[in-house]
Protein backbone atom coordinates (compact mmCIF):
# COMPACT_ATOMS: atom_id res chain seq x y z
CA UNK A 1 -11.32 16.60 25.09
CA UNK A 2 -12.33 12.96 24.60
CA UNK A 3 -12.18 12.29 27.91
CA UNK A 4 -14.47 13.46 30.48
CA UNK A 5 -14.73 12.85 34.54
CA UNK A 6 -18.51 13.93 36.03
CA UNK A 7 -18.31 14.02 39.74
CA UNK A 8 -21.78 13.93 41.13
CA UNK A 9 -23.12 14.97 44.20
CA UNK A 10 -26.24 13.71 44.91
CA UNK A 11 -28.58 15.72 47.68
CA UNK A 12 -32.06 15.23 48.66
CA UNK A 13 -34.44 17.95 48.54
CA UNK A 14 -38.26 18.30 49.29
CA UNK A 15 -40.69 18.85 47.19
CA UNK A 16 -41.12 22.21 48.19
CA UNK A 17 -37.53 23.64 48.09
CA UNK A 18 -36.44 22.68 44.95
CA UNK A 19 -33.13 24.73 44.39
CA UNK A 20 -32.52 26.29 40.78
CA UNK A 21 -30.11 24.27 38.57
CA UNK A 22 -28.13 24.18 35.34
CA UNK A 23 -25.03 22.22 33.67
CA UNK A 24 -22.76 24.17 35.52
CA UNK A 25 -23.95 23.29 39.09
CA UNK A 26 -23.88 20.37 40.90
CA UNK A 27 -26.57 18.13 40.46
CA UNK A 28 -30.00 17.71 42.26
CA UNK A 29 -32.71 15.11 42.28
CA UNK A 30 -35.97 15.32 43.82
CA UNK A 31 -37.26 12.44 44.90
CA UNK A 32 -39.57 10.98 48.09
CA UNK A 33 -37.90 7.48 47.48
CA UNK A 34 -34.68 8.00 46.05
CA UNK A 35 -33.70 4.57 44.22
CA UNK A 36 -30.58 2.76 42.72
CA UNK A 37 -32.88 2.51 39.18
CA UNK A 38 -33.89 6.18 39.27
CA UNK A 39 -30.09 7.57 40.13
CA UNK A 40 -28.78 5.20 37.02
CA UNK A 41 -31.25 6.65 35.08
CA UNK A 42 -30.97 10.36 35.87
CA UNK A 43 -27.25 9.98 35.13
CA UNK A 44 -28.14 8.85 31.70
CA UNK A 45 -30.15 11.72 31.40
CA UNK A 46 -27.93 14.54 32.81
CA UNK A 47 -24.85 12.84 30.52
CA UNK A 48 -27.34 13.16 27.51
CA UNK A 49 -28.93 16.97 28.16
CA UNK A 50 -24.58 18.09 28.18
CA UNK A 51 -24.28 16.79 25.35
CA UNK A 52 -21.41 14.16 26.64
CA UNK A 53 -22.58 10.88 25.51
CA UNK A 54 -22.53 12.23 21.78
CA UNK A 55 -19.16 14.31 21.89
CA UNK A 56 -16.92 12.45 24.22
CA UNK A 57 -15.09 8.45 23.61
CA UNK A 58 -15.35 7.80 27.26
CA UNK A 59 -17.03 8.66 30.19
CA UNK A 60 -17.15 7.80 33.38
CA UNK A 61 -19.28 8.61 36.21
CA UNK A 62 -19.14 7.76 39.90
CA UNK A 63 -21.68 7.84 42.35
CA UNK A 64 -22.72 6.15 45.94
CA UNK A 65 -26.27 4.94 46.79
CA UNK A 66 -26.97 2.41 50.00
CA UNK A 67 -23.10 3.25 51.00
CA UNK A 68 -21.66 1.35 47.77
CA UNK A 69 -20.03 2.82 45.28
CA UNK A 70 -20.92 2.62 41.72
CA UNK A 71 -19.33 3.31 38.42
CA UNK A 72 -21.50 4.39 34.76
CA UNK A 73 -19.04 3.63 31.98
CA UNK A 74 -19.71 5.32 28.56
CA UNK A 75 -17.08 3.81 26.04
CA UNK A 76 -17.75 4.40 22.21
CA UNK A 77 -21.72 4.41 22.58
CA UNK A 78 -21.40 0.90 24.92
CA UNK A 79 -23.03 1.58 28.37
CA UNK A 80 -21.87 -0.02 31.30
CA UNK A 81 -22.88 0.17 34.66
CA UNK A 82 -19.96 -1.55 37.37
CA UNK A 83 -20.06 -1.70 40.84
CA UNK A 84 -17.03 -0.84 42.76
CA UNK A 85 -15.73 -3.48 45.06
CA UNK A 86 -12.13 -2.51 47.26
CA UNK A 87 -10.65 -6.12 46.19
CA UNK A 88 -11.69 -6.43 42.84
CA UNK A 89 -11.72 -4.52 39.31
CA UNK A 90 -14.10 -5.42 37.17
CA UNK A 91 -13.61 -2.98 34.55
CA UNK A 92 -10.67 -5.08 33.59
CA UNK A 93 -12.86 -7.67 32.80
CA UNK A 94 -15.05 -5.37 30.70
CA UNK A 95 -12.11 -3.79 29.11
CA UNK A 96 -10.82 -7.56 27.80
CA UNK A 97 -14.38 -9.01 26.80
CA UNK A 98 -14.74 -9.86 23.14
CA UNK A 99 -17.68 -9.29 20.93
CA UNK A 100 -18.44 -11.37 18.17
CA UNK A 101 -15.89 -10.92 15.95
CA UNK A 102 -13.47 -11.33 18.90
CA UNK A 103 -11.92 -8.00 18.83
CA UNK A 104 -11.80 -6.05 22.02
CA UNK A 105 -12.52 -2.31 23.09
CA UNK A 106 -8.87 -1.39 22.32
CA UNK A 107 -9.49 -2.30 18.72
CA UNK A 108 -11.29 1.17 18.20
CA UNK A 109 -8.74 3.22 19.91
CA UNK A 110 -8.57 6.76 18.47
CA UNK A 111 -5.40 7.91 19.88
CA UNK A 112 -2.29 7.34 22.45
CA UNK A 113 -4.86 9.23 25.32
CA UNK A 114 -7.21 6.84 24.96
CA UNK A 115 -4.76 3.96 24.64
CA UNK A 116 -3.20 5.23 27.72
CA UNK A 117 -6.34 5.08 30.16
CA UNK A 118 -7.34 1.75 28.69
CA UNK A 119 -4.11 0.19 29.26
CA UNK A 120 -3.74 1.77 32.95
CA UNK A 121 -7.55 0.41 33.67
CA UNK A 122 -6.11 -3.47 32.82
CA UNK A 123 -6.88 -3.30 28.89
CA UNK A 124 -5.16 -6.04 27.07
CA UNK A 125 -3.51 -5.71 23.76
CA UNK A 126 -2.31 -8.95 23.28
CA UNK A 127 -5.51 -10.29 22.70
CA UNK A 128 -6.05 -10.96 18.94
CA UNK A 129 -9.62 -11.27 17.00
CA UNK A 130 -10.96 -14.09 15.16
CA UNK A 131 -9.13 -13.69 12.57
CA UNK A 132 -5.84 -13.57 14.58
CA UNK A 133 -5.08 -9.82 14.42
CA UNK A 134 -3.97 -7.85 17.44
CA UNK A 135 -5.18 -4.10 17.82
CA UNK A 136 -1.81 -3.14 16.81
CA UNK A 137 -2.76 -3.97 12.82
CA UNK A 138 -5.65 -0.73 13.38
CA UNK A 139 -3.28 2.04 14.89
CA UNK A 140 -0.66 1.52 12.07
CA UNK A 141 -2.71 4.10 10.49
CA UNK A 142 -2.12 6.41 13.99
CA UNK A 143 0.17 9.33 12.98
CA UNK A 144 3.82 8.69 13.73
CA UNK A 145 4.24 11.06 17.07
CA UNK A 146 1.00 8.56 18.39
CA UNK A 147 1.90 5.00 17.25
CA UNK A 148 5.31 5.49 18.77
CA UNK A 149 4.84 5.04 22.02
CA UNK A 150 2.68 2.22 21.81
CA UNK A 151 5.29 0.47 20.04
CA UNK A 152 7.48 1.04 22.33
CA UNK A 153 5.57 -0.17 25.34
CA UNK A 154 5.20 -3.52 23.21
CA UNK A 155 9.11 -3.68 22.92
CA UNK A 156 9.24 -2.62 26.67
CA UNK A 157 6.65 -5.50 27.94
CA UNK A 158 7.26 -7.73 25.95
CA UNK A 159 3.60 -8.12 24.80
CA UNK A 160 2.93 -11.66 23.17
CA UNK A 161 0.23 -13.24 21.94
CA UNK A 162 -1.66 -16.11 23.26
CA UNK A 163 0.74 -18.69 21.30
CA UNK A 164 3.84 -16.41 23.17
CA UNK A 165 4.70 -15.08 19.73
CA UNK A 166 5.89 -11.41 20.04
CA UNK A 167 3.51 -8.88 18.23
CA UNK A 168 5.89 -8.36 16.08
CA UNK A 169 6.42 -11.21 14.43
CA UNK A 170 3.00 -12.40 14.82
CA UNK A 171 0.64 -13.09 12.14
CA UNK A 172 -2.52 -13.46 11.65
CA UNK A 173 -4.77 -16.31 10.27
CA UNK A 174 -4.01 -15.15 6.54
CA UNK A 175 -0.57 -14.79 7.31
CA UNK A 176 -0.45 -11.27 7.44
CA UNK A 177 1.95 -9.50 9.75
CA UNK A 178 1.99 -6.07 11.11
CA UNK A 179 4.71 -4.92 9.01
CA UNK A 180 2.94 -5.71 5.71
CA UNK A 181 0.06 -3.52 7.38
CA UNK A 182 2.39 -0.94 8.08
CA UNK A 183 3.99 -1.36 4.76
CA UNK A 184 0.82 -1.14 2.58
CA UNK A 185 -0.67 1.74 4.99
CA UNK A 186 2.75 3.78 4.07
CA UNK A 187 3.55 3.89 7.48
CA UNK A 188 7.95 4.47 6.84
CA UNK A 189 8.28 5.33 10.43
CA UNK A 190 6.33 2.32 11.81
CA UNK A 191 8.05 -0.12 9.45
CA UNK A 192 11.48 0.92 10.47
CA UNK A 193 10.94 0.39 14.10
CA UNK A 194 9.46 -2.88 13.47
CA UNK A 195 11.94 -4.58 10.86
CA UNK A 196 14.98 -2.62 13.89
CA UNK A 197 13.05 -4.84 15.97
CA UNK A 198 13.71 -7.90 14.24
CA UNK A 199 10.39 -8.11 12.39
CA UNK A 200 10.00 -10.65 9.32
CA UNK A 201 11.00 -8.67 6.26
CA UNK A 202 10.98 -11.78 4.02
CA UNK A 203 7.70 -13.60 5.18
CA UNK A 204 5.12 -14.21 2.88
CA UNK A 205 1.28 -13.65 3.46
CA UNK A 206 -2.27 -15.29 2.15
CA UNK A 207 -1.45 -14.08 -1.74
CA UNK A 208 2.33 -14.78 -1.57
CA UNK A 209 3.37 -11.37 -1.02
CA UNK A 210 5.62 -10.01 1.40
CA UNK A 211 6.32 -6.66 2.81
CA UNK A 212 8.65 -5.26 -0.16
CA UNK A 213 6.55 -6.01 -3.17
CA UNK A 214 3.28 -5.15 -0.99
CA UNK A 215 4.64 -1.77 -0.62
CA UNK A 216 6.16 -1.55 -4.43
CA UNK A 217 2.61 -2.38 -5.69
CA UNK A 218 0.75 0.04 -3.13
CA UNK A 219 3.29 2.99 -4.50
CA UNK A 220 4.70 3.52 -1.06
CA UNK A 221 8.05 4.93 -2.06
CA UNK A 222 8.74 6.09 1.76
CA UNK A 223 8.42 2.53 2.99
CA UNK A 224 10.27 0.79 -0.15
CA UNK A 225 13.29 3.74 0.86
CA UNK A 226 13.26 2.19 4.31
CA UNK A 227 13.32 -1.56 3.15
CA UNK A 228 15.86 -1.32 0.88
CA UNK A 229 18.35 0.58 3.53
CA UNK A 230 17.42 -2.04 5.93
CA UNK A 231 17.99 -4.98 3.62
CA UNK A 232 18.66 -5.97 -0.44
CA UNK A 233 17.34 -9.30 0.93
CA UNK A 234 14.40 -9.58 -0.98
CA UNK A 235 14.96 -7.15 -3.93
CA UNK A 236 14.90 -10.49 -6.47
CA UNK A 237 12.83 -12.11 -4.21
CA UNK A 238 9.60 -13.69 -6.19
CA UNK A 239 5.77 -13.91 -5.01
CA UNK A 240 5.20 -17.46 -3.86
CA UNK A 241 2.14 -17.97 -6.37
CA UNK A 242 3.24 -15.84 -9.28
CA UNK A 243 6.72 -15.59 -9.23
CA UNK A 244 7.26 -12.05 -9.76
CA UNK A 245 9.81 -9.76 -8.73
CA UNK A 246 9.32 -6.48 -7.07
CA UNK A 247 10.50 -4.99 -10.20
CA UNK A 248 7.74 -5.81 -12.67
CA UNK A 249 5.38 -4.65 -10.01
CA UNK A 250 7.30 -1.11 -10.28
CA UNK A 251 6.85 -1.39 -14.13
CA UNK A 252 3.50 -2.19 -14.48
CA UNK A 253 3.01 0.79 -12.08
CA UNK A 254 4.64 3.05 -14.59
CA UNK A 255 6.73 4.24 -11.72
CA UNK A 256 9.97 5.48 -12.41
CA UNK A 257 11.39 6.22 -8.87
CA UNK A 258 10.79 2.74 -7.53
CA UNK A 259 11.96 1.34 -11.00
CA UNK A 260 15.60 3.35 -10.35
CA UNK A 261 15.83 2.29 -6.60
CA UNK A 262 15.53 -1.19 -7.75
CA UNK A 263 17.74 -1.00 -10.29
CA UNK A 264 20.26 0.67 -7.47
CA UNK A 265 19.76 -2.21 -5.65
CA UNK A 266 20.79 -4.74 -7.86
CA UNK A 267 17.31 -6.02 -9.26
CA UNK A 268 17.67 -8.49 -11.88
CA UNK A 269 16.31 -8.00 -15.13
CA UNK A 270 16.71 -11.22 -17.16
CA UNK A 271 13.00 -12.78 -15.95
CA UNK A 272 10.37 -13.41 -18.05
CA UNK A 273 6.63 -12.82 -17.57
CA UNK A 274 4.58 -15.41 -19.87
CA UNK A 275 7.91 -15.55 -22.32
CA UNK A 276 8.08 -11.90 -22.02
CA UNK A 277 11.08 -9.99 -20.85
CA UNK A 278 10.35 -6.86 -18.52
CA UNK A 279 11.20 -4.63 -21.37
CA UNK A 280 8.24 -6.34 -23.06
CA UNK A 281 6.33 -6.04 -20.48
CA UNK A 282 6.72 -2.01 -20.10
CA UNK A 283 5.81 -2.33 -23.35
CA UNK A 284 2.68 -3.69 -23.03
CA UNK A 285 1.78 -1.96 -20.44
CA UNK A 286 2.33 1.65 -22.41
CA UNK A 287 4.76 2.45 -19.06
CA UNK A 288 6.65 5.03 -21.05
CA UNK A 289 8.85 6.49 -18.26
CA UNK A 290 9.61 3.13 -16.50
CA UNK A 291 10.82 2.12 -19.98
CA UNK A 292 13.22 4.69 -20.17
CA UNK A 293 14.06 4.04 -17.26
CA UNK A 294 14.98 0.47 -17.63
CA UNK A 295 16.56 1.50 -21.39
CA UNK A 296 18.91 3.77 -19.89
CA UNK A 297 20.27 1.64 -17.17
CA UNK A 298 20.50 -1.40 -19.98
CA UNK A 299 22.66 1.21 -22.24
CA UNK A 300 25.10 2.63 -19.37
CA UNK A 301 25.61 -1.17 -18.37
CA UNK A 302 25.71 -3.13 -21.46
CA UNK A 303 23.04 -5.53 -21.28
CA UNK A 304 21.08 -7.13 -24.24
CA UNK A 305 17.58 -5.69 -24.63
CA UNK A 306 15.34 -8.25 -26.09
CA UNK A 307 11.59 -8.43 -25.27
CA UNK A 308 11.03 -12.47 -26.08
CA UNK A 309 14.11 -14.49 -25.68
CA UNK A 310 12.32 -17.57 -28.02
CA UNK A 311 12.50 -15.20 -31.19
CA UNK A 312 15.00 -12.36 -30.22
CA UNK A 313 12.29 -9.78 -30.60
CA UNK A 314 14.23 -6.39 -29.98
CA UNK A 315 12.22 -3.54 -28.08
CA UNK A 316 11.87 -1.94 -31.14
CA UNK A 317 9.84 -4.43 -33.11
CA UNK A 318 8.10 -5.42 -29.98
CA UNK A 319 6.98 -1.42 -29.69
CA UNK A 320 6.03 -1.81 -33.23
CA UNK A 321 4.32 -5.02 -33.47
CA UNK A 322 1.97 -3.62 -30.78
CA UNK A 323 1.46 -0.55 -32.92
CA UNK A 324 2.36 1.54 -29.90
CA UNK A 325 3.50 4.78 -31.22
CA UNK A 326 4.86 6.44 -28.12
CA UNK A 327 6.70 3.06 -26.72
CA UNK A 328 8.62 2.88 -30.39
CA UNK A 329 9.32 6.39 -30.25
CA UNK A 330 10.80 5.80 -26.75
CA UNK A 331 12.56 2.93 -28.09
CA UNK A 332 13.85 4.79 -31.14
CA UNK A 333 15.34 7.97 -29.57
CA UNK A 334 17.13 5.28 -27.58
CA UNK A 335 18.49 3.24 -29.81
CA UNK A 336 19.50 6.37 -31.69
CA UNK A 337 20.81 8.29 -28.49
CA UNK A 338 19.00 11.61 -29.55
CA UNK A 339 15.55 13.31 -29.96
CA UNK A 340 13.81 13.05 -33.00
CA UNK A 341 12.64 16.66 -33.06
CA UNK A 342 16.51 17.91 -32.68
CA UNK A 343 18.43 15.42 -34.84
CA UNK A 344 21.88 15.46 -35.39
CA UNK A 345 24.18 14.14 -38.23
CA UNK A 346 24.97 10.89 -35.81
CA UNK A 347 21.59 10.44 -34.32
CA UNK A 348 20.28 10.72 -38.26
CA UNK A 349 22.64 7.92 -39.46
CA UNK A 350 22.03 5.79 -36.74
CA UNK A 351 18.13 6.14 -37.54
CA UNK A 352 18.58 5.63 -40.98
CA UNK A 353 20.63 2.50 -40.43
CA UNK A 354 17.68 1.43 -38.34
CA UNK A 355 14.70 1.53 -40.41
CA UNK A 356 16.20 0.06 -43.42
CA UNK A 357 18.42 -2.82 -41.27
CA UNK A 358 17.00 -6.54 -41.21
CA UNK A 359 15.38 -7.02 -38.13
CA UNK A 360 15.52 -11.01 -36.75
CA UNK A 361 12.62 -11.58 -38.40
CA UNK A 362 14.55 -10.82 -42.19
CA UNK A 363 12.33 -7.40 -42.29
CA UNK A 364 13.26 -3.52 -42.07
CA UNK A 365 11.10 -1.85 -39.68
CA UNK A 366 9.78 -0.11 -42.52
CA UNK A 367 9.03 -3.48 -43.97
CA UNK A 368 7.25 -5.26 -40.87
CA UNK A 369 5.21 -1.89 -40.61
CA UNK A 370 3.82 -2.09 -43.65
CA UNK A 371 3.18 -6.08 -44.24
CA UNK A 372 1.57 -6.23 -40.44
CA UNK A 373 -0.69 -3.39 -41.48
CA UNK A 374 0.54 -1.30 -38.31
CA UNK A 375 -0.56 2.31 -40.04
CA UNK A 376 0.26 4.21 -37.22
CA UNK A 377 4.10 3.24 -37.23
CA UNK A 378 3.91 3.48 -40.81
CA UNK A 379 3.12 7.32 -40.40
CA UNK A 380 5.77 7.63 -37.62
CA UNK A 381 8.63 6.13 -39.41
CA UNK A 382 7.04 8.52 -42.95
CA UNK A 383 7.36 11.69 -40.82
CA UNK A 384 10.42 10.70 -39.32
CA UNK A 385 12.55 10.36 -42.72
CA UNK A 386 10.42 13.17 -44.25
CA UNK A 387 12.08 15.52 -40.99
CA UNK A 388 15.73 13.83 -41.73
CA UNK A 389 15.26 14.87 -45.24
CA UNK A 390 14.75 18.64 -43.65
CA UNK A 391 17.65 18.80 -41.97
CA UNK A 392 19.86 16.89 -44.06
CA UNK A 393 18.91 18.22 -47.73
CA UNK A 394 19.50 13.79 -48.23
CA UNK A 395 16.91 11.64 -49.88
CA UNK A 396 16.70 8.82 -47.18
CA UNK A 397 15.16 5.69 -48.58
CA UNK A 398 13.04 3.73 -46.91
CA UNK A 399 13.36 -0.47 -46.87
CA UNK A 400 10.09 -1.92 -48.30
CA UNK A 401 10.72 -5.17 -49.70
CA UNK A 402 8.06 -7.91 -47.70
CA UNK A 403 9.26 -11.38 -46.78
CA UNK A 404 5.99 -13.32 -47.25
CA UNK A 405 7.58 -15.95 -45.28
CA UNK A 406 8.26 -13.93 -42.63
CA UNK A 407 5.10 -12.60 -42.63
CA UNK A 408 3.45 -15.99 -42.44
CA UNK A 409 5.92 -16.54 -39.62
CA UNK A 410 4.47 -13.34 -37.71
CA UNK A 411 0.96 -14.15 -37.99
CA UNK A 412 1.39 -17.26 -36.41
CA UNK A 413 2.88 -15.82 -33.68
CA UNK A 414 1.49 -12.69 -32.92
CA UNK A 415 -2.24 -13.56 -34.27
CA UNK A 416 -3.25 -16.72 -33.77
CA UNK A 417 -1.10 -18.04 -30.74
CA UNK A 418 -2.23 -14.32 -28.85
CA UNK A 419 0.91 -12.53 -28.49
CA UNK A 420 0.02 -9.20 -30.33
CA UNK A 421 0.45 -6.61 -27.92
CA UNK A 422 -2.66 -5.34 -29.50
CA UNK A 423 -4.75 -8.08 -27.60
């Protein structure tokens, strides 16, 4: 238990009749002149020889001495001696005092016991630290079945802050709210009570974030479930600073789950990230399943797939340009709807068509391989037609002509103005 009660019954014994004692007895002092100092101090001692003061969060010990009554607090390693007075509490007063930093005793809560006692003994948890944060922001982390209640007594008092803001929609001196806490501690529960409870969903904090893209950029997939259902509010919603979507945050994170449920939700994908579109962007980021991801859902609804809107770079080249074998392979089964291992007659023509087509930059693939000195792709695309030879028993020719003005075009681009995914 964290919680322990000594009773102690103090007697007075001579020097001569000292009666036998150990931790399970009451206890005994000897002493001719028995005083306040040397009581306080044998408690110290008895709590420390059981072991209490080094197991237990709080203890508290009562005793009388010149008929007044006198309480020893022990609360996480800070002793504190009260006296007990019939028309006053002055553990309230210890319970509320702030140390340095401002924060209060219920700031190191443990659990909903502990939280309990404080609060019956006149704890406050409205009071917020320096910084502006309430206790609240530390027990987000509490498991559900614990941080419950607490909420709940907030809802139920009505606990505000010292400006009468609610707790809840509170924040603190860097703008940060509880929710974001809650959000970026993957707290689902927590964050669904709070936004029920009218929370700020759509507020931003000190870096321009808010709660959504917080929790799409911590990986919380719980909490981003629970924000969603609550709201599509902020699903296009950009960082203040930045001006990014939740979406490229789920990209760059290479995480397909979150990439779907924002798609679900209606996340736009026509922004661009320093003139790059977010299929660019997966690109350069090697986030192979969030690109097929975002590939499939531009297929099944018809959008246009570019990666750079100034030059109509397709995925394709883009994949290339950044000699990225796995993102043009990704690219390439998709533009040619099938695996290259198991080709079939369609998928074949479709990837013949492809290598040897002009690209917008007046090359083949094969072509803008070879002139950009991109080796790797060269291989791919050579083992590719070398395996649609195999099944098809066809010569397939491959486009190698090189437009020297197009070339001149792409080093200017990719090279020197620091485009090349390979930067």
């Amino acid at each position: 238990e964290n919680l322990k009660q000594i009773k102690v019954l103090f007697k007075m014994y001579g020097s001569k009749d000292l009666p036998k004692v150990d931790k399970f007895d009451q206890i005994a002092f000897c002493e001719n002149n028995l005083t306040f100092n040397r009581i306080y101090r044998d408690v110290l001692q008895i709590a420390e020889d059981l072991n209490i003061l080094k197991t237990c969060f709080i203890i508290t010990v009562e005793f009388i001495h010149a008929n007044k009554s006198y309480r020893f607090l022990n609360i996480s390693s800070n002793q504190i001696l009260l006296r007990i007075s019939p028309n006053f509490s002055p553990i309230k007063k210890i319970l509320n005092t702030q140390n340095r930093s401002g924060s209060t005793i219920m700031s190191g809560v443990p659990n909903l016991k502990i939280f309990n006692l404080l609060i019956d003994c006149g704890a406050d948890l409205s009071i917020e630290n320096n910084d502006g944060e309430s206790a609240l922001f530390a027990y987000t982390q509490w498991p559900w079945p614990e941080l419950e209640p607490v909420l709940k007594y907030c809802v139920e008092k009505g606990i505000c802050n010292s400006k009468g803001t609610h707790l809840f929609h509170a924040q603190s001196n860097r703008n940060i709210s509880v929710l974001v806490v809650a959000a970026s501690n993957g707290a689902a529960e927590a964050v669904q009570f709070l936004v029920t409870y009218g929370a700020d969903h759509t507020a931003y904090d000190c870096g321009g974030m808010f709660p959504l893209y917080m929790a799409v950029h911590m990986q919380r997939i719980n909490v981003v479930e629970v924000l969603l259902n609550h709201s599509h509010e902020t699903v296009n919603k950009k960082c203040r600073d930045i001006e990014l979507t939740s979406i490229f945050q789920a990209v760059c994170r290479n995480n397909a789950i979150l990439v779907k449920m924002l798609l679900g939700c209606g996340a736009d994908l026509s922004f661009e990230y320093n003139g790059v579109t977010i299929f660019g962007v997966a690109i350069q980021h090697q986030a192979n399943r969030a690109l097929k991801v975002l590939l499939e859902h531009a297929k099944r609804n018809k959008l246009e797939v570019v990666t750079d809107y100034k030059d109509n770079t397709s995925p394709i080249q883009f994949a290339l340009l950044a000699d990225d074998v796995e993102m043009f392979e990704i690219v390439l089964e998709s533009e040619i709807e099938g695996s290259i291992e198991c080709l079939d007659s369609a998928a074949l023509a479709k990837m013949k068509h492809l290598f040897n087509e002009p690209q917008s930059d007046g090359f083949s693939l094969y072509a803008l391989a070879k002139s950009t000195g991109n080796v790797k792709i060269v291989t791919f695309i050579e083992k590719c037609a070398e395996l649609g030879e195999r099944l098809s028993g066809e010569k397939i020719e491959l486009e190698n002509r090189i437009n020297f003005a197009s070339t001149m075009k792409w080093f200017n681009d990719y090279v020197l103005s620091g485009r090349s995914g390979n930067k």
